[in-house]
N, C-alpha and C. Protein backbone atom coordinates (compact mmCIF):
# COMPACT_ATOMS: atom_id res chain seq x y z
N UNK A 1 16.24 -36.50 41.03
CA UNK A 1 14.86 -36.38 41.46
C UNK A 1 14.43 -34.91 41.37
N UNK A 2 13.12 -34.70 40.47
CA UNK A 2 12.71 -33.43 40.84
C UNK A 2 11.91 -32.67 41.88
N UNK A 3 12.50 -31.85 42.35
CA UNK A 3 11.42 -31.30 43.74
C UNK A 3 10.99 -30.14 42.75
N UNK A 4 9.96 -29.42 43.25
CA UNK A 4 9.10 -28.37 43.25
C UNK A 4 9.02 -27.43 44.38
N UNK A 5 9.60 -26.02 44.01
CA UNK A 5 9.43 -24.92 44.78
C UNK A 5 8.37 -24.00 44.63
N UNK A 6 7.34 -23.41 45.62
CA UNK A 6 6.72 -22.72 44.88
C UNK A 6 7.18 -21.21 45.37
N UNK A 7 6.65 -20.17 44.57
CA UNK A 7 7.54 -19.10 44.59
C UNK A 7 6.40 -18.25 45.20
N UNK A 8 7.42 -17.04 45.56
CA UNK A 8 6.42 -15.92 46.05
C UNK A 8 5.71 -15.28 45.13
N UNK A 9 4.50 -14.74 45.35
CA UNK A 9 3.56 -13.79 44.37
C UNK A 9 4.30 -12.51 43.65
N UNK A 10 5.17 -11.70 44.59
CA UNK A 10 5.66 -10.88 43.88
C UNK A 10 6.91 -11.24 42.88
N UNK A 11 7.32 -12.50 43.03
CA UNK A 11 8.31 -12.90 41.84
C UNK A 11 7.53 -13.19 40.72
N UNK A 12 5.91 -14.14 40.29
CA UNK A 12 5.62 -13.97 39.34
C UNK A 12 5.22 -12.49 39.41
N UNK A 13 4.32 -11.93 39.70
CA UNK A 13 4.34 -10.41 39.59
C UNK A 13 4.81 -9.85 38.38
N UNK A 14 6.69 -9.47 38.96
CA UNK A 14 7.62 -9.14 38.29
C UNK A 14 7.59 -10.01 36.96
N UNK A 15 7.51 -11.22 36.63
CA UNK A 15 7.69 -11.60 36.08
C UNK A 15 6.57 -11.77 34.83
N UNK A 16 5.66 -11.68 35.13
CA UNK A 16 4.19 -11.41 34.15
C UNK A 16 4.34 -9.98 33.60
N UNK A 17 5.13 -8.77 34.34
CA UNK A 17 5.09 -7.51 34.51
C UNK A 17 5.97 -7.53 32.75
N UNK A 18 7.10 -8.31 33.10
CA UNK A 18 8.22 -8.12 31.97
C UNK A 18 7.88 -8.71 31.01
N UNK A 19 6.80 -9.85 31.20
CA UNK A 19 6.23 -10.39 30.08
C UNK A 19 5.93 -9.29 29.15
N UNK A 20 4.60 -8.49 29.42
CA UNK A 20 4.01 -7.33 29.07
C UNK A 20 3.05 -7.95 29.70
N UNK A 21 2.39 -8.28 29.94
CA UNK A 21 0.73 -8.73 30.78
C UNK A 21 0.96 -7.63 31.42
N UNK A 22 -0.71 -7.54 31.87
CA UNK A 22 -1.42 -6.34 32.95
C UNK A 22 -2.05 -7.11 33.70
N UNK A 23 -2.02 -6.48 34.73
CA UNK A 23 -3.09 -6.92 36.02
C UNK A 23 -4.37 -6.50 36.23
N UNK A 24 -4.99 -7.27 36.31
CA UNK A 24 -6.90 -7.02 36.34
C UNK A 24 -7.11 -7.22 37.79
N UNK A 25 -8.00 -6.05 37.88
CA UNK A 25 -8.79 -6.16 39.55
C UNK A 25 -9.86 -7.62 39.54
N UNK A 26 -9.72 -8.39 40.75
CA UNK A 26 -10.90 -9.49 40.53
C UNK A 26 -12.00 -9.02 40.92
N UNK A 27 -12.76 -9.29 40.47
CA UNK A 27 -14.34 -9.42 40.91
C UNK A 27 -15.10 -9.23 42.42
N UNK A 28 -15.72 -7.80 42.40
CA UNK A 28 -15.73 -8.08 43.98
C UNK A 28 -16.83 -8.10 44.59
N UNK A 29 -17.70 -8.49 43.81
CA UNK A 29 -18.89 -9.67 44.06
C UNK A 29 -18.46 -10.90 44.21
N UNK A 30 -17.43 -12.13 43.34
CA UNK A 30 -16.69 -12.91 43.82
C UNK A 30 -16.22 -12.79 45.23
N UNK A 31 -15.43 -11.85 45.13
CA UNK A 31 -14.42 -12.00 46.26
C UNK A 31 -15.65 -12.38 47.55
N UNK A 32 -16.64 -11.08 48.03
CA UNK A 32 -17.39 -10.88 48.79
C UNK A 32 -18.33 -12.39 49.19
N UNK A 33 -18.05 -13.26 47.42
CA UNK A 33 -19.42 -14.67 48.25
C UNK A 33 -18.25 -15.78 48.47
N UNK A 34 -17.01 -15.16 48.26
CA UNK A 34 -16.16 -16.35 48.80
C UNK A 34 -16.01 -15.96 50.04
N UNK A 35 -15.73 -15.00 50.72
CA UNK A 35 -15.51 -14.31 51.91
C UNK A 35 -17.19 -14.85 52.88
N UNK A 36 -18.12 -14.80 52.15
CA UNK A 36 -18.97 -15.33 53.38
C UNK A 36 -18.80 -17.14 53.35
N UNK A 37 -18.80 -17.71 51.80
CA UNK A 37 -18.80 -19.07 52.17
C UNK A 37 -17.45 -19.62 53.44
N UNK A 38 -16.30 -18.71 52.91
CA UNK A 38 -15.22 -19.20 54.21
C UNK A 38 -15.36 -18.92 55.76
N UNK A 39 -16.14 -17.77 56.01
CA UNK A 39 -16.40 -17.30 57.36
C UNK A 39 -17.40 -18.63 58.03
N UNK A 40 -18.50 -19.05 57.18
CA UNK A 40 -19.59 -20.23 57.31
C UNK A 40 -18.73 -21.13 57.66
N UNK A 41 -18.12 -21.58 57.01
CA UNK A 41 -17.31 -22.91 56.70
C UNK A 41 -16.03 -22.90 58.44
N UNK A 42 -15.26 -21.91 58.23
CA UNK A 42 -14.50 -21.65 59.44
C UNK A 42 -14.00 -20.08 59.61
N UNK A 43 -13.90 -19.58 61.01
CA UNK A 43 -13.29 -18.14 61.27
C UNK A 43 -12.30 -18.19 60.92
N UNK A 44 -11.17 -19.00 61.28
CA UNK A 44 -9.97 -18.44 60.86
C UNK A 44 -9.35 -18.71 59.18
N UNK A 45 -10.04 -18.75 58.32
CA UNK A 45 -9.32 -18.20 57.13
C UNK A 45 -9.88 -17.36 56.91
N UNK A 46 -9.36 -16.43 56.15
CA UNK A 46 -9.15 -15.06 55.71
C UNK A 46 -8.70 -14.60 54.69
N UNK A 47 -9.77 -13.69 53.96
CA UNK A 47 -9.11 -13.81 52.91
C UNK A 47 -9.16 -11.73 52.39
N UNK A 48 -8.31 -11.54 51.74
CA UNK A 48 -7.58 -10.01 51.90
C UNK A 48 -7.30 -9.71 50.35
N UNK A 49 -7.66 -8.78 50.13
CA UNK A 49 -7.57 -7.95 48.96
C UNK A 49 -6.13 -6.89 48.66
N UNK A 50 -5.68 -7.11 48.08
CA UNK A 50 -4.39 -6.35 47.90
C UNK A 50 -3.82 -6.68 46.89
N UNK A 51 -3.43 -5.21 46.01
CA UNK A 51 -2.30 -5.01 44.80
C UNK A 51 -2.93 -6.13 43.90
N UNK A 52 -4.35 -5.81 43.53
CA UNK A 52 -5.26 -6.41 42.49
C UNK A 52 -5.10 -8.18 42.69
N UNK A 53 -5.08 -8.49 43.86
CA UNK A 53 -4.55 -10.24 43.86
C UNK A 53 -5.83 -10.32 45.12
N UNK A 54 -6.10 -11.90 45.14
CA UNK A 54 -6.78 -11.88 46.21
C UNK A 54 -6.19 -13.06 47.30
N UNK A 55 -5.51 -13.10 48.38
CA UNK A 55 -4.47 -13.58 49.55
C UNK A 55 -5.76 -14.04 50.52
N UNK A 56 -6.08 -15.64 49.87
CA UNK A 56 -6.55 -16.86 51.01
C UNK A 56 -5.37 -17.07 52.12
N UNK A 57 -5.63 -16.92 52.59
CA UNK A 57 -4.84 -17.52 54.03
C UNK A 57 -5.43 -18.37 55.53
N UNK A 58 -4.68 -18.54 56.05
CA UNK A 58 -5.01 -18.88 57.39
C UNK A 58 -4.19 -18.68 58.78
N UNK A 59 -5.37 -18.38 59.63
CA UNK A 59 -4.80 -17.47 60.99
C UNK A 59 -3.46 -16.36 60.24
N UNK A 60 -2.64 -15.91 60.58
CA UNK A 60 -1.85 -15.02 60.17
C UNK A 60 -1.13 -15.40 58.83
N UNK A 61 -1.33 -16.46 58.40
CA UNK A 61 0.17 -17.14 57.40
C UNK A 61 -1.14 -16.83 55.94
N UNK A 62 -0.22 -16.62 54.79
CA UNK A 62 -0.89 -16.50 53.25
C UNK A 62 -0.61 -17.91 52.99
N UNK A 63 -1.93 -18.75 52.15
CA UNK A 63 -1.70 -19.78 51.66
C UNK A 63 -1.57 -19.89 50.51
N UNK A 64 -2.21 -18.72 49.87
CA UNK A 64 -2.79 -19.09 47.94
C UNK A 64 -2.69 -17.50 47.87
N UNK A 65 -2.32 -17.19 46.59
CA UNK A 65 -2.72 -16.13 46.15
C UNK A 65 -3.80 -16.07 45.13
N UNK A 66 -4.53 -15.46 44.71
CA UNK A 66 -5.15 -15.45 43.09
C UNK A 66 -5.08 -13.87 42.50
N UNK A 67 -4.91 -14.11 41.47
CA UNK A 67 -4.88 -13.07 40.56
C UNK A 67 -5.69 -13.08 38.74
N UNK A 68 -5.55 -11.97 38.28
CA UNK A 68 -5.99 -12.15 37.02
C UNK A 68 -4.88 -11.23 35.95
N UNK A 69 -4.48 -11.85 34.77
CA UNK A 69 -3.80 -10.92 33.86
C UNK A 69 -4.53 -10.90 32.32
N UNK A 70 -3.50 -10.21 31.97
CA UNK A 70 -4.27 -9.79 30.44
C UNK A 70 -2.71 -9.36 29.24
């Protein structure tokens, strides 16, 4: 039977890194109208900008990362 692990952000990271891909800053007009639709919607997710990725989460825990490469 196959299970599915999902991995941490900084393992693909590394791993896009060795590819040769680059990392692109996202959009931060995006970021900013997702940040009000989630505040509308509910307070506690949160969502955080860091090391060109953008970290949805909730109350303290990361749920999703997003990123962009090239």
């Amino acid at each position: 039977e196959r299970v599915e692990r999902h991995e941490l952000f900084g393992k693909w990271r590394s791993r896009l890194t060795m590819a040769g891909f680059k990392s692109y800053p996202l959009s931060a007009h995006v970021n900013s109208t997702i940040k009000v639709v989630l505040n509308s919607y509910n307070q506690n997710y949160r969502l955080v900008e860091k090391d060109e990725a953008l970290y949805l989460g909730w109350l303290d825990r990361d749920l999703i990362v997003a990123s962009a490469w090239k």
